[in-house]
PDB file of N, CA and C in Angstrom:
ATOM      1  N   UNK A   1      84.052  40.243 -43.200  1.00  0.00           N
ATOM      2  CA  UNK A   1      83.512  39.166 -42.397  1.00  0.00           C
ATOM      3  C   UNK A   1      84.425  37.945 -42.466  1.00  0.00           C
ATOM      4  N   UNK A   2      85.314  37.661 -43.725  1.00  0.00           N
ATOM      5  CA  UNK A   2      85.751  36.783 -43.811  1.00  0.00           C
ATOM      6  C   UNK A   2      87.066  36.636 -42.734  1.00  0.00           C
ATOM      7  N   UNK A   3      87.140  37.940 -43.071  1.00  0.00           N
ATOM      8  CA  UNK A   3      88.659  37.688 -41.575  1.00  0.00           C
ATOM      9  C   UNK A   3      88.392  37.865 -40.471  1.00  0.00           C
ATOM     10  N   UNK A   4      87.423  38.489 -40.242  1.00  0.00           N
ATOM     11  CA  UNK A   4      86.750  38.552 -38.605  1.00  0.00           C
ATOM     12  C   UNK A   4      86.921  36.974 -38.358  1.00  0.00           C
ATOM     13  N   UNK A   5      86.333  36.211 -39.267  1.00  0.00           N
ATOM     14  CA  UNK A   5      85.939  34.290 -38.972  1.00  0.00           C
ATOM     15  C   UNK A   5      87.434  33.988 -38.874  1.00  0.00           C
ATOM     16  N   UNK A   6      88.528  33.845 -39.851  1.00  0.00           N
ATOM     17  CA  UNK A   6      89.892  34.235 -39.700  1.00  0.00           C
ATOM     18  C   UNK A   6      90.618  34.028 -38.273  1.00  0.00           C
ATOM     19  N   UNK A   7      90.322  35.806 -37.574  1.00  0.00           N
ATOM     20  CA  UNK A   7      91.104  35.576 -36.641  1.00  0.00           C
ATOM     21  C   UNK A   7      90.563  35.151 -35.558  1.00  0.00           C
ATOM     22  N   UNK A   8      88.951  34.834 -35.116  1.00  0.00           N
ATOM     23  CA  UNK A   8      87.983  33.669 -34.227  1.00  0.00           C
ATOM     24  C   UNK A   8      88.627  32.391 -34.632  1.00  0.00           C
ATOM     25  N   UNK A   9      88.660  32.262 -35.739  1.00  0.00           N
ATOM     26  CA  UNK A   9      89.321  30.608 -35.611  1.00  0.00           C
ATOM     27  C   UNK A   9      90.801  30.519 -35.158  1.00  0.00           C
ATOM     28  N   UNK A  10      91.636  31.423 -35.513  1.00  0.00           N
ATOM     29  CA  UNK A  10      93.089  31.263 -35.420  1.00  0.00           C
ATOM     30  C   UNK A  10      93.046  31.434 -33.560  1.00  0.00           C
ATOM     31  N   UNK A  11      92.254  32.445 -33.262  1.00  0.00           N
ATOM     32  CA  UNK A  11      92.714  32.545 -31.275  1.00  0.00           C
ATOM     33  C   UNK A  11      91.969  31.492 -31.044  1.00  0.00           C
ATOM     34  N   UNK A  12      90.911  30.545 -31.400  1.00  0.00           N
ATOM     35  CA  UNK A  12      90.194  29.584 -30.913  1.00  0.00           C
ATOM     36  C   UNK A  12      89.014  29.626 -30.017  1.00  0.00           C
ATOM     37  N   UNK A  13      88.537  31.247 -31.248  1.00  0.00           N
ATOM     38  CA  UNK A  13      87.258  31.681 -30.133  1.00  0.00           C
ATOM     39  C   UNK A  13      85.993  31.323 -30.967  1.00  0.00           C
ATOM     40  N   UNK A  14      85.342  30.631 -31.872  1.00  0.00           N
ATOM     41  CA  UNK A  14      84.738  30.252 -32.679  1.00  0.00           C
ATOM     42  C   UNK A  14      83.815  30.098 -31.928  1.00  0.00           C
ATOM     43  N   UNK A  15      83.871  29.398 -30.673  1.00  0.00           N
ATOM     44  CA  UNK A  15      82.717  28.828 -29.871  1.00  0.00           C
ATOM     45  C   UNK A  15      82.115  29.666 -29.324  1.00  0.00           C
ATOM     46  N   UNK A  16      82.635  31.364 -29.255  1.00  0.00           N
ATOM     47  CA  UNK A  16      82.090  32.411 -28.583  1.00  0.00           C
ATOM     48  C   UNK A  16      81.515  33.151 -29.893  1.00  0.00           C
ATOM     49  N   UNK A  17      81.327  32.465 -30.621  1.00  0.00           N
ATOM     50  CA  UNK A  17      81.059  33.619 -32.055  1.00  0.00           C
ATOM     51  C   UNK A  17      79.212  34.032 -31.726  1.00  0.00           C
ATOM     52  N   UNK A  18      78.324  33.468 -31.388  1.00  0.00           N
ATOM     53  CA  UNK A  18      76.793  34.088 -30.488  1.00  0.00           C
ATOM     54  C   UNK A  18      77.375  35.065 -29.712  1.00  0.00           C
ATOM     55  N   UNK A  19      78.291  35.047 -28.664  1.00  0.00           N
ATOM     56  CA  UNK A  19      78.288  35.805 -27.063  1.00  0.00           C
ATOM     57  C   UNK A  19      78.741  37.181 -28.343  1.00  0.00           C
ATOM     58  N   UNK A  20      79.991  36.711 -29.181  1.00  0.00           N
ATOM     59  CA  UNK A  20      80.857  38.094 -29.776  1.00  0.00           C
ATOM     60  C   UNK A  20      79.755  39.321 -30.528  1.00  0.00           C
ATOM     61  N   UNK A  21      78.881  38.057 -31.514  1.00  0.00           N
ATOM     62  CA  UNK A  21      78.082  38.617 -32.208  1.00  0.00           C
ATOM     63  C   UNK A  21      76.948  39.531 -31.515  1.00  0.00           C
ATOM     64  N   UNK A  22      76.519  39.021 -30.178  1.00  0.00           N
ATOM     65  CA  UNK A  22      75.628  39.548 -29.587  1.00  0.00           C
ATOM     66  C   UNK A  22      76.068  40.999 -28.977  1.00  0.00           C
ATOM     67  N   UNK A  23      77.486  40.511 -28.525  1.00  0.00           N
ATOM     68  CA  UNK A  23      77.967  42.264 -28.247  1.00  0.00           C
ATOM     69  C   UNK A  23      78.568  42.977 -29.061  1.00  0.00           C
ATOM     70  N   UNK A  24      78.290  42.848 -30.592  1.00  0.00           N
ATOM     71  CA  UNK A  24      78.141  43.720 -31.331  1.00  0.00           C
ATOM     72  C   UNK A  24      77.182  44.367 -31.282  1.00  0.00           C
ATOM     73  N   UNK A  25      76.331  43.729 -31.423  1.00  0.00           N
ATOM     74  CA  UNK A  25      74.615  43.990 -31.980  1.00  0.00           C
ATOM     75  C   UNK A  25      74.475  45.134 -31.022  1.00  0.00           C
ATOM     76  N   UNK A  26      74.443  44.762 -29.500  1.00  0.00           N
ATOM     77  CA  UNK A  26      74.405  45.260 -28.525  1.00  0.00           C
ATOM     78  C   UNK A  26      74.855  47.319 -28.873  1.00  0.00           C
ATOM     79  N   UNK A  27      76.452  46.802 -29.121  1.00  0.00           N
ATOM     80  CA  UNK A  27      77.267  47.995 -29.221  1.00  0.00           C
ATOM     81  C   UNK A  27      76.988  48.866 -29.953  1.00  0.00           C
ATOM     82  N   UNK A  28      76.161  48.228 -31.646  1.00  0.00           N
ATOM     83  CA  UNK A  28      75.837  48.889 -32.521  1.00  0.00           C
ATOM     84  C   UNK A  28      74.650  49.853 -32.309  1.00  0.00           C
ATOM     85  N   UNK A  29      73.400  48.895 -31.534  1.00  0.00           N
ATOM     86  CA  UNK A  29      72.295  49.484 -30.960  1.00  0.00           C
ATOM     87  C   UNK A  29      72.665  50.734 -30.245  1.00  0.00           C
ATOM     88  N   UNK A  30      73.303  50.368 -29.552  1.00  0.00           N
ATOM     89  CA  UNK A  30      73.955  51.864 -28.317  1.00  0.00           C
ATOM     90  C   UNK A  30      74.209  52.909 -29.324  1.00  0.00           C
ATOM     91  N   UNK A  31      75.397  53.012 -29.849  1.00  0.00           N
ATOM     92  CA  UNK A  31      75.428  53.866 -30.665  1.00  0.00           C
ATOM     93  C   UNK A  31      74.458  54.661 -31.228  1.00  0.00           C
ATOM     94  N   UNK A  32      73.605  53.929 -31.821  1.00  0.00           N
ATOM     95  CA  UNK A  32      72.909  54.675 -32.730  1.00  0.00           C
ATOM     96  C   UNK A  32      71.685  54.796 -32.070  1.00  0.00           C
ATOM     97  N   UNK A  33      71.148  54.711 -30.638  1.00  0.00           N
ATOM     98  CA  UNK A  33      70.517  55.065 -30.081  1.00  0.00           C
ATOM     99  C   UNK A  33      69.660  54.257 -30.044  1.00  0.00           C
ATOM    100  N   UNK A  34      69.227  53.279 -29.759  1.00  0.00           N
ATOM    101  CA  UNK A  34      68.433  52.368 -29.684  1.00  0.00           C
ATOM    102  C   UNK A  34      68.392  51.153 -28.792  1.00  0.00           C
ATOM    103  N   UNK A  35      67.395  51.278 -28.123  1.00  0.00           N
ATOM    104  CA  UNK A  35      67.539  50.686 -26.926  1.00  0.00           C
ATOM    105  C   UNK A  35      66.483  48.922 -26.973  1.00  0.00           C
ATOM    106  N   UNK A  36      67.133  48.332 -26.582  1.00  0.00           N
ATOM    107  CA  UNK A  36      66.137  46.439 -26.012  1.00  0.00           C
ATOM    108  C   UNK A  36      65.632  46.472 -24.967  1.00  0.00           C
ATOM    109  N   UNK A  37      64.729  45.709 -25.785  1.00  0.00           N
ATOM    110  CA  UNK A  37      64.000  45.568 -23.460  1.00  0.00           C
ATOM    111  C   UNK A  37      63.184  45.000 -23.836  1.00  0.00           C
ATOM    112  N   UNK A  38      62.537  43.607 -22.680  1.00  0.00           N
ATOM    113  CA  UNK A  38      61.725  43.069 -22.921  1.00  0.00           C
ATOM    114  C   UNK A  38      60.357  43.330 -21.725  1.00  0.00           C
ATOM    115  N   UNK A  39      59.015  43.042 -22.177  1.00  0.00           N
ATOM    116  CA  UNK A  39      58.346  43.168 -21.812  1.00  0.00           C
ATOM    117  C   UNK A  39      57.581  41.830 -21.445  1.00  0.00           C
ATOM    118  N   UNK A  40      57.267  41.259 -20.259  1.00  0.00           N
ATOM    119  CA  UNK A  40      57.487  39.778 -19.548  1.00  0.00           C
ATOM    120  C   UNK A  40      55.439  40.191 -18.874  1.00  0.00           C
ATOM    121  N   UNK A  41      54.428  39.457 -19.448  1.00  0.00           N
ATOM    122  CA  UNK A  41      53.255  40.223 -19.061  1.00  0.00           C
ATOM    123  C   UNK A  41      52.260  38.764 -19.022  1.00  0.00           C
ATOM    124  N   UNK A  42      51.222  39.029 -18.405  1.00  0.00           N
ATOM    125  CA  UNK A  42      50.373  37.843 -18.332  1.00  0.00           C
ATOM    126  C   UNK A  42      49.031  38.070 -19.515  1.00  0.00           C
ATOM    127  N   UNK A  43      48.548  38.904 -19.827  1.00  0.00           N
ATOM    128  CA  UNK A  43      47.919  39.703 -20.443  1.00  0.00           C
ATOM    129  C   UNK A  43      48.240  40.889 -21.424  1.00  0.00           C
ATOM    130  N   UNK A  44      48.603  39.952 -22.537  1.00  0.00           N
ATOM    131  CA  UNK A  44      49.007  41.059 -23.607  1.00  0.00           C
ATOM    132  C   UNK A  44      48.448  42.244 -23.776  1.00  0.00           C
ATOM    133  N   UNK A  45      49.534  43.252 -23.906  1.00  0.00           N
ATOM    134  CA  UNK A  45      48.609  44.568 -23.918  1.00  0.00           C
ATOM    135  C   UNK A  45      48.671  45.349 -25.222  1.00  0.00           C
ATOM    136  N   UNK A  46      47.661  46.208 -25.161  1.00  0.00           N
ATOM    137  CA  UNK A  46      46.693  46.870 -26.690  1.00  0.00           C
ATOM    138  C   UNK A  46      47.850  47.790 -27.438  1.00  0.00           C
ATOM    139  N   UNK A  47      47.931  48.177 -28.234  1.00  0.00           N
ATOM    140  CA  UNK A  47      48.635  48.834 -29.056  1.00  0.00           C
ATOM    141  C   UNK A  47      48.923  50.026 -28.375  1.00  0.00           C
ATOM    142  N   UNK A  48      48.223  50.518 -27.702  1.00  0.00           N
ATOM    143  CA  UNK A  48      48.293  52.225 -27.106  1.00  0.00           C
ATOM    144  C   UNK A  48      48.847  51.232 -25.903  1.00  0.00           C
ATOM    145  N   UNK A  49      48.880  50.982 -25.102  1.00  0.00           N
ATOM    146  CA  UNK A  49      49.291  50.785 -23.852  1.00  0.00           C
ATOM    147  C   UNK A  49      51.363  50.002 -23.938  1.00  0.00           C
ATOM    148  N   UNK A  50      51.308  49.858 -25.580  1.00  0.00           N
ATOM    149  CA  UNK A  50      52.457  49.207 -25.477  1.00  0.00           C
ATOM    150  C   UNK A  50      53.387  50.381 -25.771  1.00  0.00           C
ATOM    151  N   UNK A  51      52.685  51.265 -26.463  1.00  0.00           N
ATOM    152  CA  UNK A  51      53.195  52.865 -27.080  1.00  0.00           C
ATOM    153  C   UNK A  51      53.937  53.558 -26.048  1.00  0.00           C
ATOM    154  N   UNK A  52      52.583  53.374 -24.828  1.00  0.00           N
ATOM    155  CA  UNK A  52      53.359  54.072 -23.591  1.00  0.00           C
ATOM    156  C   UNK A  52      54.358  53.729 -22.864  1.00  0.00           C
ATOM    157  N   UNK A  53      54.697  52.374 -22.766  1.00  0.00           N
ATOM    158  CA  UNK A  53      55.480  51.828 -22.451  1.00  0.00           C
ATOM    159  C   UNK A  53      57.491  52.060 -23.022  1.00  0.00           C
ATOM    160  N   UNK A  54      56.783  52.241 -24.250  1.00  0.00           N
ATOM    161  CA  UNK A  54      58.186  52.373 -25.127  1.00  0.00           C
ATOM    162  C   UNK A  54      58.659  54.028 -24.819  1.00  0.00           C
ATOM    163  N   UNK A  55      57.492  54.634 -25.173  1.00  0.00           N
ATOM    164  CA  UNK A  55      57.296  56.605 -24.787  1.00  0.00           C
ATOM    165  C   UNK A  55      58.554  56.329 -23.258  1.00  0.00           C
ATOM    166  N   UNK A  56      57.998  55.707 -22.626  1.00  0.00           N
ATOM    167  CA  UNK A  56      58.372  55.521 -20.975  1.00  0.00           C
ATOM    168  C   UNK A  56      59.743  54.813 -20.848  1.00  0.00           C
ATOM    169  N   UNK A  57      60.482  54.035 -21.951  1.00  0.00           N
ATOM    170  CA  UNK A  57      61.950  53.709 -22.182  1.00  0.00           C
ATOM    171  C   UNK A  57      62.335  54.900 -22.528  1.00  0.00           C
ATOM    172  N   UNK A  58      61.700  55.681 -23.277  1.00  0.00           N
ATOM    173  CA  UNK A  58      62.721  56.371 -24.019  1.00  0.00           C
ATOM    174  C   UNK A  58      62.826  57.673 -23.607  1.00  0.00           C
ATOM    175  N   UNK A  59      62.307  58.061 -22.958  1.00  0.00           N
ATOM    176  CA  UNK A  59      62.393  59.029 -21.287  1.00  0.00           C
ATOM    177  C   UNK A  59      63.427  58.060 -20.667  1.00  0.00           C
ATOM    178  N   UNK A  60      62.903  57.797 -20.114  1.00  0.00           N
ATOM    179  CA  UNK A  60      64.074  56.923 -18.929  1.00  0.00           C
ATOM    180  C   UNK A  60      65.490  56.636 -19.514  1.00  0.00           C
ATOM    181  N   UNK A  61      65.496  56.681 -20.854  1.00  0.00           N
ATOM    182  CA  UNK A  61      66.408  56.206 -20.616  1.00  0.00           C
ATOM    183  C   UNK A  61      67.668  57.144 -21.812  1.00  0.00           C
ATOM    184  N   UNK A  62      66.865  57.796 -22.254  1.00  0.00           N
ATOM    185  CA  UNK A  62      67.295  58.785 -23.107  1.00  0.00           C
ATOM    186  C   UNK A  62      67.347  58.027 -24.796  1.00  0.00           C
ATOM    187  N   UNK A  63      66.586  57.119 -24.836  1.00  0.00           N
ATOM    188  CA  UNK A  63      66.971  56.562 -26.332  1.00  0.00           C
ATOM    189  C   UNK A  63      65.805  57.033 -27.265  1.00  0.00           C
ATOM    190  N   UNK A  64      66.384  56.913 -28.709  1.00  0.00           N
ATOM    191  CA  UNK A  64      65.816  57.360 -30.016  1.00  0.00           C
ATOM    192  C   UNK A  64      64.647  56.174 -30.456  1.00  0.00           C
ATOM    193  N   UNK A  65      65.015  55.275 -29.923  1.00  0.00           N
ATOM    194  CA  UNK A  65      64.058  54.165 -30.595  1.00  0.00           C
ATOM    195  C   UNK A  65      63.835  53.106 -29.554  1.00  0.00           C
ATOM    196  N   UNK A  66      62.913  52.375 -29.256  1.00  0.00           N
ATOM    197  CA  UNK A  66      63.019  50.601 -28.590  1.00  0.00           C
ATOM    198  C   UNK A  66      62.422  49.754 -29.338  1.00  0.00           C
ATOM    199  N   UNK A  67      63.169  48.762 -29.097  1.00  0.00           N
ATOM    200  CA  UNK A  67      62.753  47.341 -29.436  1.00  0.00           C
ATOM    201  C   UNK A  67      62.168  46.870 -28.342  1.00  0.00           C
ATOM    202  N   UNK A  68      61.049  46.386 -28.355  1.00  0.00           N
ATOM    203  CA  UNK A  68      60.457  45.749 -27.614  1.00  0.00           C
ATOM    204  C   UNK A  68      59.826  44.337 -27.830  1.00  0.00           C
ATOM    205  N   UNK A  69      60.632  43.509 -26.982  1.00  0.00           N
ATOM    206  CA  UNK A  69      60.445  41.947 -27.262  1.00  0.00           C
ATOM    207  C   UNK A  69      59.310  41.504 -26.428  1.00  0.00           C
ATOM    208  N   UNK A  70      58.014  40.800 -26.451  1.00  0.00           N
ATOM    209  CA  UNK A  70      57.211  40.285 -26.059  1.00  0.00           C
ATOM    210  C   UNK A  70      56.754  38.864 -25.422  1.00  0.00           C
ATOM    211  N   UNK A  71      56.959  38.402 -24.467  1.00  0.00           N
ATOM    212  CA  UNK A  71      57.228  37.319 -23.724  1.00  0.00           C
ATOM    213  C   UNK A  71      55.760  37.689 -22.723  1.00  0.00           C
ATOM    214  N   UNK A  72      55.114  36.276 -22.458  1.00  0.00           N
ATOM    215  CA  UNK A  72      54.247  35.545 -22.053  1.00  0.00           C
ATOM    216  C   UNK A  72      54.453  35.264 -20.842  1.00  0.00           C
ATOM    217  N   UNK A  73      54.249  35.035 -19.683  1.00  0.00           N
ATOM    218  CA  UNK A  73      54.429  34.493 -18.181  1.00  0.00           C
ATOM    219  C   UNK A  73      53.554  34.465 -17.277  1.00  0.00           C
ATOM    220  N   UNK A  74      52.749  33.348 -17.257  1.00  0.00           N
ATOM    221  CA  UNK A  74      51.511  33.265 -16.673  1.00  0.00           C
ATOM    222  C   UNK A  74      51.718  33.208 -15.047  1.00  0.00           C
ATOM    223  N   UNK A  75      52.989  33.080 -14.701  1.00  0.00           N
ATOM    224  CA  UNK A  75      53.586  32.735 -13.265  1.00  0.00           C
ATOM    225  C   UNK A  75      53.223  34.472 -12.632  1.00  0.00           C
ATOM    226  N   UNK A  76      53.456  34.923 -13.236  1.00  0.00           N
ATOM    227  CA  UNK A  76      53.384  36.314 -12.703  1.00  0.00           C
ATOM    228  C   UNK A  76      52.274  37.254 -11.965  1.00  0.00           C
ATOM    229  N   UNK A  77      50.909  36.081 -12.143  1.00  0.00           N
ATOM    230  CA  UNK A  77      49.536  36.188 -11.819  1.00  0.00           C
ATOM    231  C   UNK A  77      48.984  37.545 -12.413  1.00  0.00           C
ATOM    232  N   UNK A  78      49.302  38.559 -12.471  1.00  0.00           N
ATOM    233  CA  UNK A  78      48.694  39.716 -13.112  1.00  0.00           C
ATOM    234  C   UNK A  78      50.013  41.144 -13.370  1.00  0.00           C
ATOM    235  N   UNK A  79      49.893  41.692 -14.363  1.00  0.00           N
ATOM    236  CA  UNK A  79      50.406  42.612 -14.301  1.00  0.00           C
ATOM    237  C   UNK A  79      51.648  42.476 -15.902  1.00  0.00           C
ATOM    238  N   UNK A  80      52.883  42.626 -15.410  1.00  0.00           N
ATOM    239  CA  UNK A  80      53.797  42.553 -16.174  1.00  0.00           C
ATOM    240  C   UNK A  80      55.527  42.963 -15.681  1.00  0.00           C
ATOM    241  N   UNK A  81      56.018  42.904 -16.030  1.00  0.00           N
ATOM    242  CA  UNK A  81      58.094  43.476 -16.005  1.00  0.00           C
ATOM    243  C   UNK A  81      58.135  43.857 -17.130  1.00  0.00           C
ATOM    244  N   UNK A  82      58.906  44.976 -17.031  1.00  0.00           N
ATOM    245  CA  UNK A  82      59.877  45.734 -17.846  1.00  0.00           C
ATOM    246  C   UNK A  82      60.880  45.687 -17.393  1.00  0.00           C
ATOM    247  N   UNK A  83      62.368  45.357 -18.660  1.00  0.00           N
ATOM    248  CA  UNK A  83      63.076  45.037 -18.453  1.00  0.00           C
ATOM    249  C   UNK A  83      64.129  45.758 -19.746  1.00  0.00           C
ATOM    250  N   UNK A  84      65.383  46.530 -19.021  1.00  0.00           N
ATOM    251  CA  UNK A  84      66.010  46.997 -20.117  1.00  0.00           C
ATOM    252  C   UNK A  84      66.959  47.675 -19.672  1.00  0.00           C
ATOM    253  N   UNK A  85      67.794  47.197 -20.133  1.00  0.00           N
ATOM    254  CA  UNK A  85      69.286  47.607 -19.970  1.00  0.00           C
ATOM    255  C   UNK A  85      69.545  46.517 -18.484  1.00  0.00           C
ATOM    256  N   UNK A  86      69.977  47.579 -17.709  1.00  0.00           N
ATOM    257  CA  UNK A  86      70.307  46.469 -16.476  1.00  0.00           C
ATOM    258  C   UNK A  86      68.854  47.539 -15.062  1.00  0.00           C
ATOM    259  N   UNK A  87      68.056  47.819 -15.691  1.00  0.00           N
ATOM    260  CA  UNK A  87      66.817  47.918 -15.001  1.00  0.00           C
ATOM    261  C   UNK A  87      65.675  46.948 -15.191  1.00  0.00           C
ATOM    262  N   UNK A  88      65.113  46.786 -13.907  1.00  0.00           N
ATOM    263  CA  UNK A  88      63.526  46.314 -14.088  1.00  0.00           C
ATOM    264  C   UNK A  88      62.813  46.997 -12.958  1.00  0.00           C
ATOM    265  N   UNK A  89      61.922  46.826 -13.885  1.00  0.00           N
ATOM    266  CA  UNK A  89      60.304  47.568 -13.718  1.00  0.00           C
ATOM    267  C   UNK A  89      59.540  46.638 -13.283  1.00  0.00           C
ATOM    268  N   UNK A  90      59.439  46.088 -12.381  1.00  0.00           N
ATOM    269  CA  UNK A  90      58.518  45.171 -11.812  1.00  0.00           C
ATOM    270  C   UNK A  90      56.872  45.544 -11.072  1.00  0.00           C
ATOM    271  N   UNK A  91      55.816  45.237 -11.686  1.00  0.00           N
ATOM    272  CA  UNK A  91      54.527  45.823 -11.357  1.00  0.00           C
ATOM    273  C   UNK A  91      53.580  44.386 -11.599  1.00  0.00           C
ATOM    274  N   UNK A  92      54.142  43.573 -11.291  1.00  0.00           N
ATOM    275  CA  UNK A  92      53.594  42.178 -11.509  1.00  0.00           C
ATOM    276  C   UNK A  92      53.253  41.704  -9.995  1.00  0.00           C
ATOM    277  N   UNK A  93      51.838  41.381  -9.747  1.00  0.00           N
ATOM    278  CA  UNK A  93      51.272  41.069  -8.819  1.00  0.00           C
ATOM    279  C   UNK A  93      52.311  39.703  -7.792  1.00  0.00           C
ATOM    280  N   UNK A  94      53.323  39.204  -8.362  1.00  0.00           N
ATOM    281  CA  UNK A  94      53.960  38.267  -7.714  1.00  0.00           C
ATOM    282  C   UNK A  94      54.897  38.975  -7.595  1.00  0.00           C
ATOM    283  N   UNK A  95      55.552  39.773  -8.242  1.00  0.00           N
ATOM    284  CA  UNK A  95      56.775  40.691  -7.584  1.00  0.00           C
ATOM    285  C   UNK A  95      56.103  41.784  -6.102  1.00  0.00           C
ATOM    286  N   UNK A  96      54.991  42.129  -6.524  1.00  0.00           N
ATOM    287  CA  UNK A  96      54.038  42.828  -5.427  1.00  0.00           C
ATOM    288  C   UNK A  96      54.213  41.950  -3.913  1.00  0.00           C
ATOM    289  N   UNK A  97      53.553  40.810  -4.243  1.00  0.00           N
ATOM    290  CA  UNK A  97      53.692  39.946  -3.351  1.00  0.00           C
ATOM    291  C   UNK A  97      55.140  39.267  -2.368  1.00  0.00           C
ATOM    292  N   UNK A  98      56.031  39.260  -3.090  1.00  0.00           N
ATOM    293  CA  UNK A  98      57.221  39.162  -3.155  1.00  0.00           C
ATOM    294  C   UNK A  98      57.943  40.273  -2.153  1.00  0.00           C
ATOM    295  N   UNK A  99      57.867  41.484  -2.594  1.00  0.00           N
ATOM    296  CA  UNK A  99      58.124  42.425  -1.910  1.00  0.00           C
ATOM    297  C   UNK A  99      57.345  42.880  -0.364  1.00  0.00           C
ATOM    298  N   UNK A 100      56.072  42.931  -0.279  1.00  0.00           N
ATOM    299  CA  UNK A 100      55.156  42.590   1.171  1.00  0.00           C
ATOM    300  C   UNK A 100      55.827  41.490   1.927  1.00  0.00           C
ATOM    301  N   UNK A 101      55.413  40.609   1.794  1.00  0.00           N
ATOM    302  CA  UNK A 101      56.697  39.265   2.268  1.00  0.00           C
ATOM    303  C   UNK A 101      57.795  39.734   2.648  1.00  0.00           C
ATOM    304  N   UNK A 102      58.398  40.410   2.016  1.00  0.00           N
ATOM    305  CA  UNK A 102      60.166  40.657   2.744  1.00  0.00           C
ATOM    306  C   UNK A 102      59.985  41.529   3.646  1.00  0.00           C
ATOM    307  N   UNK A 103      58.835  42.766   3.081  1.00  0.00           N
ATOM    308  CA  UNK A 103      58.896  43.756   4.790  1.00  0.00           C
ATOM    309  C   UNK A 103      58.449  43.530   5.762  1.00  0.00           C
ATOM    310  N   UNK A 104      57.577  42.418   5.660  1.00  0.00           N
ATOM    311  CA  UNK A 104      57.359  42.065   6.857  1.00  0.00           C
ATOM    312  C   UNK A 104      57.661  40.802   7.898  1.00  0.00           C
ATOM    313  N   UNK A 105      58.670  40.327   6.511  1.00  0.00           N
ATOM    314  CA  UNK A 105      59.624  39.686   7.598  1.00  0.00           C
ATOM    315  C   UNK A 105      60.916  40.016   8.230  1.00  0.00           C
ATOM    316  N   UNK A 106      61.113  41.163   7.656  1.00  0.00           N
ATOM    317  CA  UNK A 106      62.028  42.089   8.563  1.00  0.00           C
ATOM    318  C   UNK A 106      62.034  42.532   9.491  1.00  0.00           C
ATOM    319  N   UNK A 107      60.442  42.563   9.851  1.00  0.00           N
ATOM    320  CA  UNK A 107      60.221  43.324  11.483  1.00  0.00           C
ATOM    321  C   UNK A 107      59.993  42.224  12.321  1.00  0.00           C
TER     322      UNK A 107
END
């Protein structure tokens, strides 16, 4: 660790040491099979319903394990996002809404 800090200070990347660290973390997760994703909901959900959710990353997405981060968003009026990797799962009554709106202002 000490020379990792070393050669960040000597190229003058110190200020990127969060972004670097984060795409480790990132890289390490991959590897070893383990996948992030957050779950963005208006109505926290029950222990079994969060189970399925993770069951349902790890199908999709072929991983051994998820982390699942828990975030609050009352804007969303009902429902929730899933979010992971560079997918989302949008089933949130304002993404619902959101989407009606565009088809029918297309026609």
């Amino acid at each position: 660790m000490k020379n990792f800090l070393k050669v960040t200070c000597k190229y003058q990347k110190i200020g990127s040491i969060y972004e670097i660290l984060e795409a480790y973390g990132d890289y390490s997760r991959k590897q070893k099979g383990i996948l992030k994703a957050v779950l963005t909901y208006v109505t926290k959900p029950e222990e079994a319903q969060k189970e399925k959710m993770e069951d349902f990353l790890r199908r999709e997405f072929g991983a051994k394990e998820v982390i699942l981060t828990l975030r609050e968003d009352k804007s969303l009026i009902g429902g929730f996002i899933l979010s992971a990797g560079d997918k989302e799962f949008d089933w949130s009554l304002r993404g619902r809404y959101n989407n009606l709106r565009q088809k029918l202002t297309r026609r």
